[in-house]
Protein backbone atom coordinates (compact mmCIF):
# COMPACT_ATOMS: atom_id res chain seq x y z
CA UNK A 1 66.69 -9.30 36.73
CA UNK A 2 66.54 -7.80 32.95
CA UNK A 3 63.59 -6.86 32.17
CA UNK A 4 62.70 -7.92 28.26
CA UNK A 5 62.08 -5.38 25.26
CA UNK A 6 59.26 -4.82 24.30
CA UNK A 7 58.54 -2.84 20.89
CA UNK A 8 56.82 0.31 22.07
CA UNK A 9 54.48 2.34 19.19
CA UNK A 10 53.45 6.00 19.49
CA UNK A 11 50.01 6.71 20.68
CA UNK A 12 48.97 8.09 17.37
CA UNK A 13 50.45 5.39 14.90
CA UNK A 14 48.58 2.73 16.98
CA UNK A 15 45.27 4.90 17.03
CA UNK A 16 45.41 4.85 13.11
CA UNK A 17 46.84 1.61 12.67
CA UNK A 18 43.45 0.28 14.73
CA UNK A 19 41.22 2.29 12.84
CA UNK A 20 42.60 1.68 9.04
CA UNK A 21 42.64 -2.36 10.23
CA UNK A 22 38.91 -1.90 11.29
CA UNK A 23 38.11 -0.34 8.32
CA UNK A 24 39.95 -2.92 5.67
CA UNK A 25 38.19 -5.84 8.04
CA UNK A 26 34.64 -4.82 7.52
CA UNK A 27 35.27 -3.14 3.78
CA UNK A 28 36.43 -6.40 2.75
CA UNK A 29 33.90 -8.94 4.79
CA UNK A 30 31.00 -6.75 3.10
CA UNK A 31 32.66 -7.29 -0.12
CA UNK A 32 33.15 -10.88 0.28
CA UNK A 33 29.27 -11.28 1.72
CA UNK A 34 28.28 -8.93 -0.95
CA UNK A 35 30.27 -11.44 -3.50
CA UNK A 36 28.58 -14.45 -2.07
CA UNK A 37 25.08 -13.60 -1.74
CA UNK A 38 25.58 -12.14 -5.33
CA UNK A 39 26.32 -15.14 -6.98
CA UNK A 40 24.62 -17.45 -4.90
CA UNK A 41 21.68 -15.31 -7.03
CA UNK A 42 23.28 -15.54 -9.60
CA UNK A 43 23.85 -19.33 -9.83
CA UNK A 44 20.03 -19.75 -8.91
CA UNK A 45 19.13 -17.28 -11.54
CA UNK A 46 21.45 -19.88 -13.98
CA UNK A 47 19.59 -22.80 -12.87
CA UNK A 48 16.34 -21.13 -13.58
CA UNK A 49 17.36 -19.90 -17.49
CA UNK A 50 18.39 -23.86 -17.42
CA UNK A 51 15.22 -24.83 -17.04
CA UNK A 52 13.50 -22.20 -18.69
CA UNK A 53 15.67 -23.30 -21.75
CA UNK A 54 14.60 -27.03 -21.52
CA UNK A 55 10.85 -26.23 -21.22
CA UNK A 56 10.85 -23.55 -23.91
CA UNK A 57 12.67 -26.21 -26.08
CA UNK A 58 9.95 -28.43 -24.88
CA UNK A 59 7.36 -26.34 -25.83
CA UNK A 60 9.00 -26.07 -29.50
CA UNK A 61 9.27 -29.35 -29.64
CA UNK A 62 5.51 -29.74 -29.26
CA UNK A 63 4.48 -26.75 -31.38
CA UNK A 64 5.65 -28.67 -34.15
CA UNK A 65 5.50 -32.57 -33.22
CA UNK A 66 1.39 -32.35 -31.80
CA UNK A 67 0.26 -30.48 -35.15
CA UNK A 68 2.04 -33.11 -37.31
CA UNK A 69 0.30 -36.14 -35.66
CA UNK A 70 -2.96 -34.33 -35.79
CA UNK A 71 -2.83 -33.58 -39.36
CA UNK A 72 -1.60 -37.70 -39.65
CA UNK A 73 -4.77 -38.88 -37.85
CA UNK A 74 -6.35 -36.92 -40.79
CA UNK A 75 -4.22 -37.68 -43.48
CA UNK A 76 -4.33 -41.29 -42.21
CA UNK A 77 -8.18 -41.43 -43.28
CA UNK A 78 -7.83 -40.11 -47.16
CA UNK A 79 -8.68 -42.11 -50.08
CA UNK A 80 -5.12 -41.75 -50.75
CA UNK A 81 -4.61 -44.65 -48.52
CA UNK A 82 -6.66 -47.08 -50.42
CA UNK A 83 -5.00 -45.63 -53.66
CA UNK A 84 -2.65 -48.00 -55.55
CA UNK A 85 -2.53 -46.14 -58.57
CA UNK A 86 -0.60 -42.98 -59.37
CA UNK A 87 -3.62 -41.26 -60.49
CA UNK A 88 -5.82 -41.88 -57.66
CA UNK A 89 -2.95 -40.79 -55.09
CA UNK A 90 -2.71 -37.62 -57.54
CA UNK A 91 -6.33 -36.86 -56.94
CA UNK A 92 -5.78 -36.43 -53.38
CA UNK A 93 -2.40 -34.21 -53.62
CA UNK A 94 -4.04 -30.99 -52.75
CA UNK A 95 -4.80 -32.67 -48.98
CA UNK A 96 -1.20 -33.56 -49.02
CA UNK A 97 0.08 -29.95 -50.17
CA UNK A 98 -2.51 -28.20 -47.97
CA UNK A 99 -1.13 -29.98 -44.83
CA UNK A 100 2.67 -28.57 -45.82
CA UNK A 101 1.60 -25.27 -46.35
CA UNK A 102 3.28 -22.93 -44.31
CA UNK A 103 4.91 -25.38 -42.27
CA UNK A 104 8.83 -24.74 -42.78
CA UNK A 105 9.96 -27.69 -40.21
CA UNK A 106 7.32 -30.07 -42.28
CA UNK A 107 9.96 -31.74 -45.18
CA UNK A 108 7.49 -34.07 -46.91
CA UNK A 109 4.41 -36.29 -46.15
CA UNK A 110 4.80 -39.68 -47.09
CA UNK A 111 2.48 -42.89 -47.69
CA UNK A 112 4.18 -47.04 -47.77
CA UNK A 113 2.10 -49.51 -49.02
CA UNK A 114 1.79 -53.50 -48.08
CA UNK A 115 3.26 -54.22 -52.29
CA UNK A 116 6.02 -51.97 -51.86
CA UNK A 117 4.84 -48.73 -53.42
CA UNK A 118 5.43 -45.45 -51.95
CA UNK A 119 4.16 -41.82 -52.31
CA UNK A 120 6.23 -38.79 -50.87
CA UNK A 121 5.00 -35.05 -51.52
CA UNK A 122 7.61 -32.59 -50.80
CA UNK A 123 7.50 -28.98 -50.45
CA UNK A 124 10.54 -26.85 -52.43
CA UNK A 125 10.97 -24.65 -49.58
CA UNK A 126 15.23 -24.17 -49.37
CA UNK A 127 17.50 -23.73 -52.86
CA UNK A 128 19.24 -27.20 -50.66
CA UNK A 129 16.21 -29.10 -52.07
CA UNK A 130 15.81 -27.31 -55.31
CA UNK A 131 19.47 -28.20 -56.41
CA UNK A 132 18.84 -31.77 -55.33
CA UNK A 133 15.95 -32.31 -57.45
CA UNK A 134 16.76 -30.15 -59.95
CA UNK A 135 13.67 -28.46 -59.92
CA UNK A 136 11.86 -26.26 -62.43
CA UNK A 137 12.24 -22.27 -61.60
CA UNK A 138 8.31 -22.04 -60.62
CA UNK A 139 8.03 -25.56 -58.68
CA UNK A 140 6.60 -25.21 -55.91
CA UNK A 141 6.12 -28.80 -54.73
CA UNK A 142 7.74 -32.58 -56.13
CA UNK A 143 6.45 -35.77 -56.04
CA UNK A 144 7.96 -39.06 -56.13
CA UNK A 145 5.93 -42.44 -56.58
CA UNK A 146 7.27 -45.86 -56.69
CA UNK A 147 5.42 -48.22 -58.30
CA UNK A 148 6.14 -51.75 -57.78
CA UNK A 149 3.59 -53.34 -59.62
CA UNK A 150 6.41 -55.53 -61.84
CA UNK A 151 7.85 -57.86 -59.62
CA UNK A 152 11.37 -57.54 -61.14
CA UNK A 153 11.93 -53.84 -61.16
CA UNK A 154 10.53 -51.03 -59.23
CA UNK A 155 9.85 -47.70 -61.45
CA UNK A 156 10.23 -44.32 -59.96
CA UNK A 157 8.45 -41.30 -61.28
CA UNK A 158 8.74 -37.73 -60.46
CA UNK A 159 6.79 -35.07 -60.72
CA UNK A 160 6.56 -30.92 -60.34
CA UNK A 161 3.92 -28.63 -59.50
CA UNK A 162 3.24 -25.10 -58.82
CA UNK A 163 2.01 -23.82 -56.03
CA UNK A 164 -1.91 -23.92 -57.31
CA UNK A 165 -0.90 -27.59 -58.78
CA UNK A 166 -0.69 -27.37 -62.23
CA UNK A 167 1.50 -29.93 -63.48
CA UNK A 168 5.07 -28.91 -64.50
CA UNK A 169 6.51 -32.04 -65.71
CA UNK A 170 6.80 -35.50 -65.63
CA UNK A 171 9.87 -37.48 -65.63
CA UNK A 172 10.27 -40.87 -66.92
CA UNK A 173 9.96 -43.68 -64.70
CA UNK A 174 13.46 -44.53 -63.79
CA UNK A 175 14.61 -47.90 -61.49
CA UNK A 176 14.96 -47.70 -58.04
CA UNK A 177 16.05 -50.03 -54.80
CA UNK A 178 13.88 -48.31 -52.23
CA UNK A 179 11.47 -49.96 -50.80
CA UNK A 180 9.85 -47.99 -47.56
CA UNK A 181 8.71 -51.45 -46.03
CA UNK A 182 12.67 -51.71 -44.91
CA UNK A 183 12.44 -48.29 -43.37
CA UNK A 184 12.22 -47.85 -39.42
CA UNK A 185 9.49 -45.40 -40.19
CA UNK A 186 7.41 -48.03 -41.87
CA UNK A 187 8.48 -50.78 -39.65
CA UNK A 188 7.82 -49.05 -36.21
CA UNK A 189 4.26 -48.00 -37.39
CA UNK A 190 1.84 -47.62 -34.41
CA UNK A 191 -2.00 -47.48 -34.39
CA UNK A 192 -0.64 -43.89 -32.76
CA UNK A 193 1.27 -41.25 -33.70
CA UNK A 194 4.82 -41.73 -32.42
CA UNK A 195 8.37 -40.63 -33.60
CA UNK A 196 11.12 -42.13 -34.35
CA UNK A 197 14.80 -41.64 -33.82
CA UNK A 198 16.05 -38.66 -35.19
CA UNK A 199 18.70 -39.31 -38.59
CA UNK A 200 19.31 -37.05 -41.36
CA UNK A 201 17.53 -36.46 -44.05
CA UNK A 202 19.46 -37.40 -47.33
CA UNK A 203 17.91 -34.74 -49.83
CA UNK A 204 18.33 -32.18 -47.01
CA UNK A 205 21.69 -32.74 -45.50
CA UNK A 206 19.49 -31.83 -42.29
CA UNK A 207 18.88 -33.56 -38.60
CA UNK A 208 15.01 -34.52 -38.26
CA UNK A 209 12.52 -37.27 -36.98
CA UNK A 210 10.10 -39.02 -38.99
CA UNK A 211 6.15 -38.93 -37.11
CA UNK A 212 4.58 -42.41 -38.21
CA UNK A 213 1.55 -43.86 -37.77
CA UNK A 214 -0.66 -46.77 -39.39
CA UNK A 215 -4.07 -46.17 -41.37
CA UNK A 216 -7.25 -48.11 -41.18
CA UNK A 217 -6.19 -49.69 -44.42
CA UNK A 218 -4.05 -52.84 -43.23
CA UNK A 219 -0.23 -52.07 -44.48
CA UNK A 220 -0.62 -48.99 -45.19
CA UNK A 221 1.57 -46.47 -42.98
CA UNK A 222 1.25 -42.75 -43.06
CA UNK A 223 4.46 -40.15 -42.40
CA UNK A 224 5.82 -36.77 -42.16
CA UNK A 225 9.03 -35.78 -42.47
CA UNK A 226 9.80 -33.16 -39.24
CA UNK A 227 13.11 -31.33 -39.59
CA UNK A 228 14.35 -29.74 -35.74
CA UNK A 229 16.57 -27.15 -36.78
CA UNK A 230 14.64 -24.65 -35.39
CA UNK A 231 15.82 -26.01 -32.04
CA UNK A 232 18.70 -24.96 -33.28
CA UNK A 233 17.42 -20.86 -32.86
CA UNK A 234 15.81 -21.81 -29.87
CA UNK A 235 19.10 -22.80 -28.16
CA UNK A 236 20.69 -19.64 -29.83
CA UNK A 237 18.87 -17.25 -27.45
CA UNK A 238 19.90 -19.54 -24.56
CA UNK A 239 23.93 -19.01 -24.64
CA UNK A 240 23.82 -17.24 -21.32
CA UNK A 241 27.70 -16.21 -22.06
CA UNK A 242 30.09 -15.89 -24.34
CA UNK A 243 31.78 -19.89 -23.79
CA UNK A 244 28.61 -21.31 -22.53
CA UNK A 245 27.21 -24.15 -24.79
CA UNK A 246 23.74 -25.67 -25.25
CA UNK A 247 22.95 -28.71 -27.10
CA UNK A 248 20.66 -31.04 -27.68
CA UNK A 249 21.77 -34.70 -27.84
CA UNK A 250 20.12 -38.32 -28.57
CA UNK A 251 20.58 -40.89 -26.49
CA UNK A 252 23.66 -42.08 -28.75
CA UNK A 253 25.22 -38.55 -27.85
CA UNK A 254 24.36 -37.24 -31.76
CA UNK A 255 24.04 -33.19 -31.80
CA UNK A 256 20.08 -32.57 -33.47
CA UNK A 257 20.24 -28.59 -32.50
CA UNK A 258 23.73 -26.15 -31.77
CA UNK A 259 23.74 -22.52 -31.87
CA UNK A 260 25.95 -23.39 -35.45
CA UNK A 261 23.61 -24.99 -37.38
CA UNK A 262 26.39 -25.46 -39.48
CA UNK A 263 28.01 -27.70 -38.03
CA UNK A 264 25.39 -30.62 -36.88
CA UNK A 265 26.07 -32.69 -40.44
CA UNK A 266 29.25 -35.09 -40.38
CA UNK A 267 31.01 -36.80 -42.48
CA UNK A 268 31.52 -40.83 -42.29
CA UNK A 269 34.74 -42.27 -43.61
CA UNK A 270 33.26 -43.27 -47.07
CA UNK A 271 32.31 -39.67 -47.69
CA UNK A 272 28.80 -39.52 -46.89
CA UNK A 273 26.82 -37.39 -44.32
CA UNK A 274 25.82 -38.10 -41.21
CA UNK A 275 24.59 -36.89 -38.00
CA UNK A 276 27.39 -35.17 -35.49
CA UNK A 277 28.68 -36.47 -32.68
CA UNK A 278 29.19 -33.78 -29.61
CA UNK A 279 32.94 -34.42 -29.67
CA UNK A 280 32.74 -33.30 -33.83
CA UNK A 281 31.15 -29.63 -32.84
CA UNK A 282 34.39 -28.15 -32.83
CA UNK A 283 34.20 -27.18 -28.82
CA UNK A 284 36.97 -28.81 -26.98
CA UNK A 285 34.94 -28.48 -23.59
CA UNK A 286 32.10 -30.57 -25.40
CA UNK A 287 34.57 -33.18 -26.66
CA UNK A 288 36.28 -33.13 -23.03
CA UNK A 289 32.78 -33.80 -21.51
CA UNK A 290 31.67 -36.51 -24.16
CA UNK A 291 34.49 -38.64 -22.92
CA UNK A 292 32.38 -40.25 -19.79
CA UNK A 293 28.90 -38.32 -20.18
CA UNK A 294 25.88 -39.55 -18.24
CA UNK A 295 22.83 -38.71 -20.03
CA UNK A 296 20.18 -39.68 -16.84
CA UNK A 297 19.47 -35.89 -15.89
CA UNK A 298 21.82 -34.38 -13.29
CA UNK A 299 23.44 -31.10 -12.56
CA UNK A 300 27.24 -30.84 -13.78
CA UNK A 301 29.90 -29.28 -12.30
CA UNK A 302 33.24 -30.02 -13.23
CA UNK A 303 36.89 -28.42 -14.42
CA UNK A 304 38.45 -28.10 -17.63
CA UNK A 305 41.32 -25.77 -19.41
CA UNK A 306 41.92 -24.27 -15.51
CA UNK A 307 38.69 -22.97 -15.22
CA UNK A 308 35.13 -24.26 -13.00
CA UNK A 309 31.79 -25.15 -15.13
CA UNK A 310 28.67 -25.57 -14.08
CA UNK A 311 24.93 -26.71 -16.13
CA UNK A 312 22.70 -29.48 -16.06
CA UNK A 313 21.30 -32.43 -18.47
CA UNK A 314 17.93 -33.19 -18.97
CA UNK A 315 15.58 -34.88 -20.77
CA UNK A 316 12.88 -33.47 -23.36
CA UNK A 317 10.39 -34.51 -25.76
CA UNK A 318 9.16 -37.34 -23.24
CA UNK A 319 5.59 -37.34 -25.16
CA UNK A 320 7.04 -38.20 -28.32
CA UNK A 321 8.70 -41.91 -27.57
CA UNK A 322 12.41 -39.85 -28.26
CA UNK A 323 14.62 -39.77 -26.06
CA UNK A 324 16.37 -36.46 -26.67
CA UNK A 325 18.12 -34.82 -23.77
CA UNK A 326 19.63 -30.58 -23.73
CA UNK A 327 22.80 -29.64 -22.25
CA UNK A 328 23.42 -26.59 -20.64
CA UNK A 329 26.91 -25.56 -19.61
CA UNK A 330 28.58 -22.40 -18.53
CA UNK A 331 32.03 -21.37 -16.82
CA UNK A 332 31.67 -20.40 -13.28
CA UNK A 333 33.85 -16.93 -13.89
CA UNK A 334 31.95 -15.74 -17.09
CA UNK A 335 28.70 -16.02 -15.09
CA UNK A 336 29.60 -14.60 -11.85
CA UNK A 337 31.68 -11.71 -13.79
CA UNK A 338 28.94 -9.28 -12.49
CA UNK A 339 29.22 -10.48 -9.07
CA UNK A 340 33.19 -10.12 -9.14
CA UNK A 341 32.90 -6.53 -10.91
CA UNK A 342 30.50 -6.19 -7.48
CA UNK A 343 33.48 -6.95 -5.76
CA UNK A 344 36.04 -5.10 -7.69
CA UNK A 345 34.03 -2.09 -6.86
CA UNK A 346 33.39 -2.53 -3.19
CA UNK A 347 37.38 -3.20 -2.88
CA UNK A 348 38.12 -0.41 -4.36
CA UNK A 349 34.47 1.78 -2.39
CA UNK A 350 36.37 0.48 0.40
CA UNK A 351 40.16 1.35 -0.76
CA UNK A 352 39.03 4.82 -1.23
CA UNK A 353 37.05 5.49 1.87
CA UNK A 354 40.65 4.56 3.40
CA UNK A 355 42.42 6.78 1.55
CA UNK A 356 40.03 9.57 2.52
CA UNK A 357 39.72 8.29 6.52
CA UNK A 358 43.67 8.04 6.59
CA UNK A 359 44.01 11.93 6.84
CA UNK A 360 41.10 12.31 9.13
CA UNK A 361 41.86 9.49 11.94
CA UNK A 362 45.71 10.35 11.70
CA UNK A 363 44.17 14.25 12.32
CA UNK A 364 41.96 12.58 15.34
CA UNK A 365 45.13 9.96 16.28
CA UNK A 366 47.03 13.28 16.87
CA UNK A 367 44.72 15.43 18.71
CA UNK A 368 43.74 12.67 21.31
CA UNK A 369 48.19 11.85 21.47
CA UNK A 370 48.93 15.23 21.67
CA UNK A 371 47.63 15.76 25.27
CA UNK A 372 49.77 12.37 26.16
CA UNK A 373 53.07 13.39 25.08
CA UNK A 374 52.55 16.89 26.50
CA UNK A 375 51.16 15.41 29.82
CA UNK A 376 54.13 12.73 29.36
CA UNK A 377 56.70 15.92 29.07
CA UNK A 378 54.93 16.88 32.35
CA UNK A 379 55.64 14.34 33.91
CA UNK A 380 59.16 14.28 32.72
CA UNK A 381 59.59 17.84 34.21
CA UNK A 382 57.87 16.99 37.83
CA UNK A 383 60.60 14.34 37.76
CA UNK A 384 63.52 17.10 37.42
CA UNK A 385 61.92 19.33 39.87
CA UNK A 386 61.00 21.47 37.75
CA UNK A 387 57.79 23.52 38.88
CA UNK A 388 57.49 26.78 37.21
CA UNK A 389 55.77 26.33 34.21
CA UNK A 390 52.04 25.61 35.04
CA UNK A 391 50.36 22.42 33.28
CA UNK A 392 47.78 24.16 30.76
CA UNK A 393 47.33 20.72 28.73
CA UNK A 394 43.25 20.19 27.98
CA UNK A 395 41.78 17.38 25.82
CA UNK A 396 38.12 16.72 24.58
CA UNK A 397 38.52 13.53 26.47
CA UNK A 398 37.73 13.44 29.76
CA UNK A 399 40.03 10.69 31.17
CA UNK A 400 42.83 12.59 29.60
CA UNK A 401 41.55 15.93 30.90
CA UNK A 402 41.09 14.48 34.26
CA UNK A 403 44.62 13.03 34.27
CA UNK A 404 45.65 16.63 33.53
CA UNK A 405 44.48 18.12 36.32
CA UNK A 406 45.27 15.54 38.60
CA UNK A 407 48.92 16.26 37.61
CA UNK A 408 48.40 20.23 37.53
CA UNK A 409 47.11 19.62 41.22
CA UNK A 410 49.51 17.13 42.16
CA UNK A 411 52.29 19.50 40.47
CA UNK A 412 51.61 22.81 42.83
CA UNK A 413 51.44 20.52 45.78
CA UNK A 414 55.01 19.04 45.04
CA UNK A 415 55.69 22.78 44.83
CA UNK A 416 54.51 23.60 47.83
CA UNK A 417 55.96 20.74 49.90
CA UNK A 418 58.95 21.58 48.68
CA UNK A 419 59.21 24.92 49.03
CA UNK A 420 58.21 24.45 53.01
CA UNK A 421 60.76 22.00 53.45
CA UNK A 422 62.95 24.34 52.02
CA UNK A 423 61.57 26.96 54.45
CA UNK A 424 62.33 24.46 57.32
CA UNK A 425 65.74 23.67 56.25
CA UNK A 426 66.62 27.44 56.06
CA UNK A 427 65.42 28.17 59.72
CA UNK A 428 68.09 28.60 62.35
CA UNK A 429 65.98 29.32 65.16
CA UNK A 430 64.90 26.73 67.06
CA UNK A 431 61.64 28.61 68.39
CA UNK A 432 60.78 29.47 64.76
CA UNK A 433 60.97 26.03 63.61
């Protein structure tokens, strides 16, 4: 019967083989569970600047929306509500100009009337506005009134100030279609102060939402112009990495606030302005995601250009009556790049601990083989008869130094037999014997 082969491996190789294969095993199961638990707190710590984002946005949001509709509960009680002359609304406009003071996301406070007349005081805050109005070096606020006291033309009439409110000029009265009863801001008028959609402003080329509420005076609707572009900074300090993108969308999908400000004002095919859409920002992965995008709140995780994203949508601004939502996304790599440099580094802790153990266990592999093949040449010598040379192997190891002198023992009794039986088989005499 053959017997099969069998690939044999020396003592030593084995001994280091086993301990370089423990060592890579655990090196690199610590580096994966150091990679997972790593970005498993990392992905929660995502989450969290998610919804730290959305409340601080929130929180903006109110800063500037609850002080508008306080000052309109105010506002909503002047005389200038019951005015329906240009002078008597002029005899309030310090009220008006005290209430924009200081108030950069404030663009104008406005009054409709029942007949069609309309009052707007706005502040000359950007050079934007100054171009469009044209406005006097030292102006510091304008002020438009519509009168439409002739039934078959309505006159507009503008007016500068400084910022104490001395009268800069006057304009003539010149004809104009607007009438704010057609506006949504007139027309959605509450008893309360409530918001409406955002649009953009025409004088401004900037996103914003009009705060609207009626006066005691029946008709008579009171309104501030609120612009949101500081959302815009607020998202800014929320890009968590280089790709990741945070916007804040209407229910339409129209960008109000990006980290470019820049780019939030489209264009419509007959040359004017109007808000973005997300898929006009200029980020493919936000035009990707705009294709099908749910805007209930939900977490998001999804693929795109080979690499995994993750973020969330939710909803803000609930007080108001908008319905504004923030999107938060991120790819998976750029946030967990600490977590894979973690990894790098325990590869290559773990790499080099081998590189510095491979010397020492082939040292160890050879000092525990060594007695082996020298108790295994032995052996080999026992089996030639070969007796002279006493067994003087030792080892640290006490199986192996056992076996040792079980062989130096079983050796010199070999030895001995032998050299009887030689004894006996070199005696003639039969009495000896």
């Amino acid at each position: 019967m053959t017997t099969p082969t069998t690939t044999r491996f020396p003592l030593h190789i084995t001994i280091s083989t086993l301990f370089i294969g423990l060592i890579l095993l655990f090196g690199g199961l610590l580096s994966w569970q150091s990679y997972n638990k790593t970005s498993e707190i990392i992905l929660s710590s995502a989450e969290r600047v998610y919804m730290q984002a959305g409340t601080e946005l929130q929180l903006d949001f109110r800063a500037t929306y609850q002080p508008v509709a306080s000052e309109l509960r105010l506002l909503a009680l002047s005389p200038a509500a019951r005015a329906y002359t240009l002078d008597e609304r002029l005899a309030n406009l310090q009220q008006f100009t005290t209430a924009l003071g200081g108030k950069n996301s404030v663009a104008a406070i406005q009054l409709g009337y029942p007949n069609g007349d309309y009052f707007i005081v706005r502040p000359l805050t950007s050079a934007t506005v100054r171009e469009n109005f044209s406005a006097p070096a030292d102006a510091a606020f304008v002020v438009d009134n519509i009168d439409s006291q002739q039934a078959d033309e309505r006159q507009l009439t503008r007016l500068f100030y400084t910022d104490d409110l001395a009268l800069i000029t006057r304009n003539d009265p010149a004809a104009t279609d607007y009438d704010p009863r057609q506006r949504p801001w007139y027309r959605n008028a509450t008893d309360t102060p409530g918001a409406i959609q955002p649009y953009l402003f025409y004088f401004l080329g900037k996103a914003g939402t009009t705060v609207t509420m009626k006066t005691p005076e029946t008709g008579v609707v009171i309104a501030s112009d609120v612009l949101l572009e500081q959302l815009s900074e607020t998202l800014a300090r929320h890009l968590m990495t280089a790709s990741s993108e945070v916007v804040l969308l209407t229910g339409s999908g129209h960008a109000l606030a990006y980290h470019d400000s820049s780019k939030l004002a489209g264009r419509n095919e007959d040359g004017s302005f109007t808000i973005a859409r997300m898929d006009e920002l200029d980020s493919p992965v936000l035009t990707h995601l705009s294709q099908d995008l749910d805007m209930q709140p939900h977490q998001l995780d999804f693929s795109y250009n080979n690499r995994k994203w993750t973020g969330s949508i939710d909803k803000i601004a609930r007080a108001s009556g908008l319905d504004l939502n923030i999107l938060m996304i991120s790819p998976v790599d750029e946030l967990l790049s600490q977590a894979i440099a973690i990894r790098w580094s325990s590869l290559l802790t773990t790499g080099l601990i081998m590189l510095i153990s491979l010397p020492v266990v082939w040292l160890l592999a050879n000092r525990i083989a060594g007695p082996m093949r020298r108790l295994a040449g032995e052996a080999d010598a026992i089996r030639q008869f070969e007796f002279d040379a006493p067994i003087e192997t030792r080892s640290f190891i006490s199986e192996v130094d056992s076996l040792a002198n079980a062989m130096r023992m079983m050796k010199q009794t070999i030895k001995q037999f032998i050299t009887m039986i030689n004894s006996l088989a070199g005696e003639k005499e039969f009495e000896s014997l």
